[in-house]
Protein backbone atom coordinates (compact mmCIF):
# COMPACT_ATOMS: atom_id res chain seq x y z
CA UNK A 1 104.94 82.07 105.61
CA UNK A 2 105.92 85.11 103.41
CA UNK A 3 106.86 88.76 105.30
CA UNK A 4 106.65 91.52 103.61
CA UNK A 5 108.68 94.76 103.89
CA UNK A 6 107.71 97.73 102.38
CA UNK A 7 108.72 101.48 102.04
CA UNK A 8 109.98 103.85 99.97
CA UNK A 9 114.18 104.14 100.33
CA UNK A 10 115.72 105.08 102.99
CA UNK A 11 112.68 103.89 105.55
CA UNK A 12 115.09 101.10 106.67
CA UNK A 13 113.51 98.36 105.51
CA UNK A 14 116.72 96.49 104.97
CA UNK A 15 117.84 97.53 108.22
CA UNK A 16 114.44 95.76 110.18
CA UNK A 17 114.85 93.01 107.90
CA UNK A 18 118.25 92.17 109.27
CA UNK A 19 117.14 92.84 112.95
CA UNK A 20 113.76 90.87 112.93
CA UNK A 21 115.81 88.05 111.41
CA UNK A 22 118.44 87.21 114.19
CA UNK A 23 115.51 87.96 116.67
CA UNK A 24 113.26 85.08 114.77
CA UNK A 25 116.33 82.91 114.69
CA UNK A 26 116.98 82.82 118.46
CA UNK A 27 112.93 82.14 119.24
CA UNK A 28 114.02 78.83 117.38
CA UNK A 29 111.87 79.80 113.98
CA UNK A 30 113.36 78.69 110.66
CA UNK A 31 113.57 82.12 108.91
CA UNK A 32 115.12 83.51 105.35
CA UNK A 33 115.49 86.71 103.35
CA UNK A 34 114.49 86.92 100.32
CA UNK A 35 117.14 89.05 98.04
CA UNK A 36 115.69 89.91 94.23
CA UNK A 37 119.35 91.12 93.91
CA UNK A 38 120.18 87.54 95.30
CA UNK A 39 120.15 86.82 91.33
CA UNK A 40 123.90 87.60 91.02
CA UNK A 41 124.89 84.84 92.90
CA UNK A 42 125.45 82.18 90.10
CA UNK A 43 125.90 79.32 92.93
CA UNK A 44 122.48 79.58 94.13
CA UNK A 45 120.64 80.45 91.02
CA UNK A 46 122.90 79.04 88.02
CA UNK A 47 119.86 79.98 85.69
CA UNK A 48 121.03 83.72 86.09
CA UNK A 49 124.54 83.39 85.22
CA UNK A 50 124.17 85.35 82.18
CA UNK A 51 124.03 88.29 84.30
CA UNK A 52 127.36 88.54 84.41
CA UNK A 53 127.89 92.34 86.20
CA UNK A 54 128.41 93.77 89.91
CA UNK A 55 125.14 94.80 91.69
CA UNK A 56 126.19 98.65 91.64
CA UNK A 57 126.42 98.53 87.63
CA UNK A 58 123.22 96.45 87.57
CA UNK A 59 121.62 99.44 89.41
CA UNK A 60 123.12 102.19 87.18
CA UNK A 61 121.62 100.09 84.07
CA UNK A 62 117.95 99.38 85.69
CA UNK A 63 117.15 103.31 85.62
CA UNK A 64 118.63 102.83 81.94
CA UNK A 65 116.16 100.54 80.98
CA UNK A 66 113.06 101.74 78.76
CA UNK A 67 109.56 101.31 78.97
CA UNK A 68 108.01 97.83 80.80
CA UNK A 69 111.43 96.78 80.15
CA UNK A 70 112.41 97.73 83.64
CA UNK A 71 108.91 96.56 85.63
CA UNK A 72 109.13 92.73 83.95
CA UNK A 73 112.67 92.82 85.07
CA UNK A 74 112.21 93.66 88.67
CA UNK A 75 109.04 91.09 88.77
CA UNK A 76 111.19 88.49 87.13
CA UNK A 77 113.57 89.07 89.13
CA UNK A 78 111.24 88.91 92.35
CA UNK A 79 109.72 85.44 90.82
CA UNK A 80 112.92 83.68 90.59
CA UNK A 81 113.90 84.29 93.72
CA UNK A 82 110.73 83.65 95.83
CA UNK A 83 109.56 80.13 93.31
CA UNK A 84 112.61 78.48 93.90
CA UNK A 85 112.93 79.29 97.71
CA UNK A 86 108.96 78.12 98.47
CA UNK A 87 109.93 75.22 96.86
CA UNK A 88 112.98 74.21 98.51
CA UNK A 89 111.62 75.06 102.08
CA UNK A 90 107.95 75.36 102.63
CA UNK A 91 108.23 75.52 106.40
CA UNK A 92 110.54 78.44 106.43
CA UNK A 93 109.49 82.24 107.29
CA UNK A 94 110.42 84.30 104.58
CA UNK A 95 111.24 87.65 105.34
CA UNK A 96 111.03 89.65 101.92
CA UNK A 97 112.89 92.81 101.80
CA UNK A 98 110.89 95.05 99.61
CA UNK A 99 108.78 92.78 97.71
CA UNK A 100 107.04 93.88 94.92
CA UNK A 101 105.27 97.27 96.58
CA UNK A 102 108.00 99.81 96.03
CA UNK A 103 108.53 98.65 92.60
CA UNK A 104 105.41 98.61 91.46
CA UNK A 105 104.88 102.18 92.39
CA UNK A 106 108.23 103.72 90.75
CA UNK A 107 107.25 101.91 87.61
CA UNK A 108 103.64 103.72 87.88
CA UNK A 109 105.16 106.73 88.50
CA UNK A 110 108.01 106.48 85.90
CA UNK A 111 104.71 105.59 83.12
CA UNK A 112 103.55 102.31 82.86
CA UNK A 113 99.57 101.70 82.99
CA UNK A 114 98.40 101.33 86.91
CA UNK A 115 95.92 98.65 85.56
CA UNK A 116 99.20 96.15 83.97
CA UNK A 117 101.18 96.63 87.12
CA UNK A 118 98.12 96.17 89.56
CA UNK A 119 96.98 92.70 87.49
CA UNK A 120 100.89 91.95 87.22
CA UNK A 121 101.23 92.19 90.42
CA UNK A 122 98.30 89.88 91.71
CA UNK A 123 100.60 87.14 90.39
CA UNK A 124 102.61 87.51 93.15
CA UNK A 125 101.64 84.73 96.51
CA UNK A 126 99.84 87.57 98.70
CA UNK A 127 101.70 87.78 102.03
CA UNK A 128 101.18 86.49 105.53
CA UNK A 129 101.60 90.36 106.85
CA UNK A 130 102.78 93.25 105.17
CA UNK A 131 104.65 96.21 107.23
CA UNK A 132 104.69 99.53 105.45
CA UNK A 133 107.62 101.87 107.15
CA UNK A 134 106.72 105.05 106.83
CA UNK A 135 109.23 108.17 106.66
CA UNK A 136 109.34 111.75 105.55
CA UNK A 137 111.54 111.82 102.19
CA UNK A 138 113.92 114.51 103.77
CA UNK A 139 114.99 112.15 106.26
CA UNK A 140 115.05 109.41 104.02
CA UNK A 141 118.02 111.54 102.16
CA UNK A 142 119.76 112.08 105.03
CA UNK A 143 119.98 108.34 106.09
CA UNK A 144 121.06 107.36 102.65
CA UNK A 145 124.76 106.92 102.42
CA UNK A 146 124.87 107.04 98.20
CA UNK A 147 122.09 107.16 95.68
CA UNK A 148 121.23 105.59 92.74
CA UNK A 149 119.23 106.77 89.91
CA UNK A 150 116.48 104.37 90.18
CA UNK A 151 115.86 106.24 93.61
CA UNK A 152 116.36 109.67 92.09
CA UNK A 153 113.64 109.82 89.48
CA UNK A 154 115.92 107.83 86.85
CA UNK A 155 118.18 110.84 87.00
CA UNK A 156 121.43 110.09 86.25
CA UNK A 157 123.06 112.46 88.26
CA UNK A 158 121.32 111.64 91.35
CA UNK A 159 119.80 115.18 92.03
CA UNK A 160 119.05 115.13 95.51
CA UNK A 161 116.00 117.74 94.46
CA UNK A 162 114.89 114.87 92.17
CA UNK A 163 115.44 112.39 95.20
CA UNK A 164 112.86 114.20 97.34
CA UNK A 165 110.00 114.57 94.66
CA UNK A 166 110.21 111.06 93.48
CA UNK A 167 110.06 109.69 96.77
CA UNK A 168 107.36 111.86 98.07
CA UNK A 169 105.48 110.34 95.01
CA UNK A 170 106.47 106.74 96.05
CA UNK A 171 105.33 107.87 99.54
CA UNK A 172 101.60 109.23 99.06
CA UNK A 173 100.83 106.04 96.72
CA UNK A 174 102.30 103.11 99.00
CA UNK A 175 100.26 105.39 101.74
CA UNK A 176 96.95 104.90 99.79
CA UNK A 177 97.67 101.15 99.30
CA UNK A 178 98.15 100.66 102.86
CA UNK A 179 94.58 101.84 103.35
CA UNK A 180 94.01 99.46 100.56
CA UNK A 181 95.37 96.50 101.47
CA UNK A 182 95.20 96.47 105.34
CA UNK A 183 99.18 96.71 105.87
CA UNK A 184 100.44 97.40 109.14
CA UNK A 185 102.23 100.98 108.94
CA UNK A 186 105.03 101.85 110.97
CA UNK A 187 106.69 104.92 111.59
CA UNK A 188 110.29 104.64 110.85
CA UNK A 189 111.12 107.37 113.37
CA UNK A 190 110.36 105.33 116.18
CA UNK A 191 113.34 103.75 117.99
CA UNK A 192 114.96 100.61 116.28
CA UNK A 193 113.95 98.27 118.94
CA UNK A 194 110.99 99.52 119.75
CA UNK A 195 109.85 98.87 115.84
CA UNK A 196 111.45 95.58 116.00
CA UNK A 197 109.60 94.37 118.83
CA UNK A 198 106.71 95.42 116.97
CA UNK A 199 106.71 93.32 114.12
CA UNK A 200 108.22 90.13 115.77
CA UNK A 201 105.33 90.22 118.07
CA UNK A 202 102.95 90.51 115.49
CA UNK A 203 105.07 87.93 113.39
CA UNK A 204 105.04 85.57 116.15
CA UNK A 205 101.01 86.00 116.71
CA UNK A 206 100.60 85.00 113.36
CA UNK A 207 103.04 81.97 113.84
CA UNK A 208 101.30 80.61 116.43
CA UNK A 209 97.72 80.69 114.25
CA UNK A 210 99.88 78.44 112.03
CA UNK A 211 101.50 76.43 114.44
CA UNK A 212 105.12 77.00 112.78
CA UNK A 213 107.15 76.97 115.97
């Protein structure tokens, strides 16, 4: 069963991920995150090795990347983490912590054809549920403890200004593909718990159509 999180940065995605997690784990469901960064860690996925560098470098050279260079990255990166955990567990909930939404609408934005990305894209398995968290771009900013320039437009001195437009970008787009695709939006300025609760219960509906538990 495949969760999805999605959200531009700073809508605390990572942060519901974590929460809905530990609250899955004591109802007694087997449940995972999914990490594309995950990559790194040569123990779990010896393949990768060859990236030998620390995730805050790996960051700084992403936005330093050219062309589709950067989009087949990200998706490759996605692939190998998601194959080889469906394989290894099939009964697990996966929780994914920004799948491929986000990415797929910087790389739009920072030029490459909507039609490649959208077809790339349907390669992906399509998810069980899909929560959009939705938050104004200035607040974003202001939760954000550092910056990278992925997040900033590929700017490489993380111009706040730069911040704000790319992300309102990011934000009208994933907005239109929630329509779209039927996700569940969320606004992030609701209280922690009370968006927690949220989407366990709607998790655990969906369990219980699938008899995981």
């Amino acid at each position: 069963m495949l969760i999805a999180f999605a959200g531009t940065d700073g809508s605390g995605k990572s942060t519901q991920v974590k929460e809905v997690k530990n609250r899955l784990l004591k109802e007694g469901y087997k449940v995972q995150i999914l990490d594309k960064w995950d990559i790194l860690k040569s123990e779990k996925f010896p393949e990768c090795k060859f990236i030998d560098t620390s995730l805050n470098d790996l960051r700084v050279n992403i936005a330093e990347m050219q062309g589709i260079s950067r989009a087949l990255f990200l998706f490759w990166s996605i692939t190998i983490t998601l194959t080889k955990d469906q394989l290894e567990n099939g009964d697990t909930i996966y929780l994914l912590d920004g799948y491929w939404m986000k990415h797929a609408a910087s790389e739009i934005e920072y030029g490459c054809d909507e039609r490649w990305i959208e077809l790339t894209c349907k390669q992906f398995p399509k998810a069980d549920l899909t929560f959009y968290f939705d938050v104004p771009p200035e607040i974003a900013l202001k939760r954000k403890p550092e910056l990278t320039p992925y997040e900033c437009g590929l700017a490489m001195d993380l111009n706040k200004t730069k911040f704000i437009n790319h992300q309102t970008n990011l934000r009208n787009r994933l907005l239109n593909w929630a329509d779209t695709y039927q996700w569940l939006k969320i606004s992030s300025l609701e209280p922690k718990e009370k968006i927690t609760n949220f989407v366990v219960e709607k998790i655990s509906q969906v369990t219980r159509e699938k008899n995981l538990l």
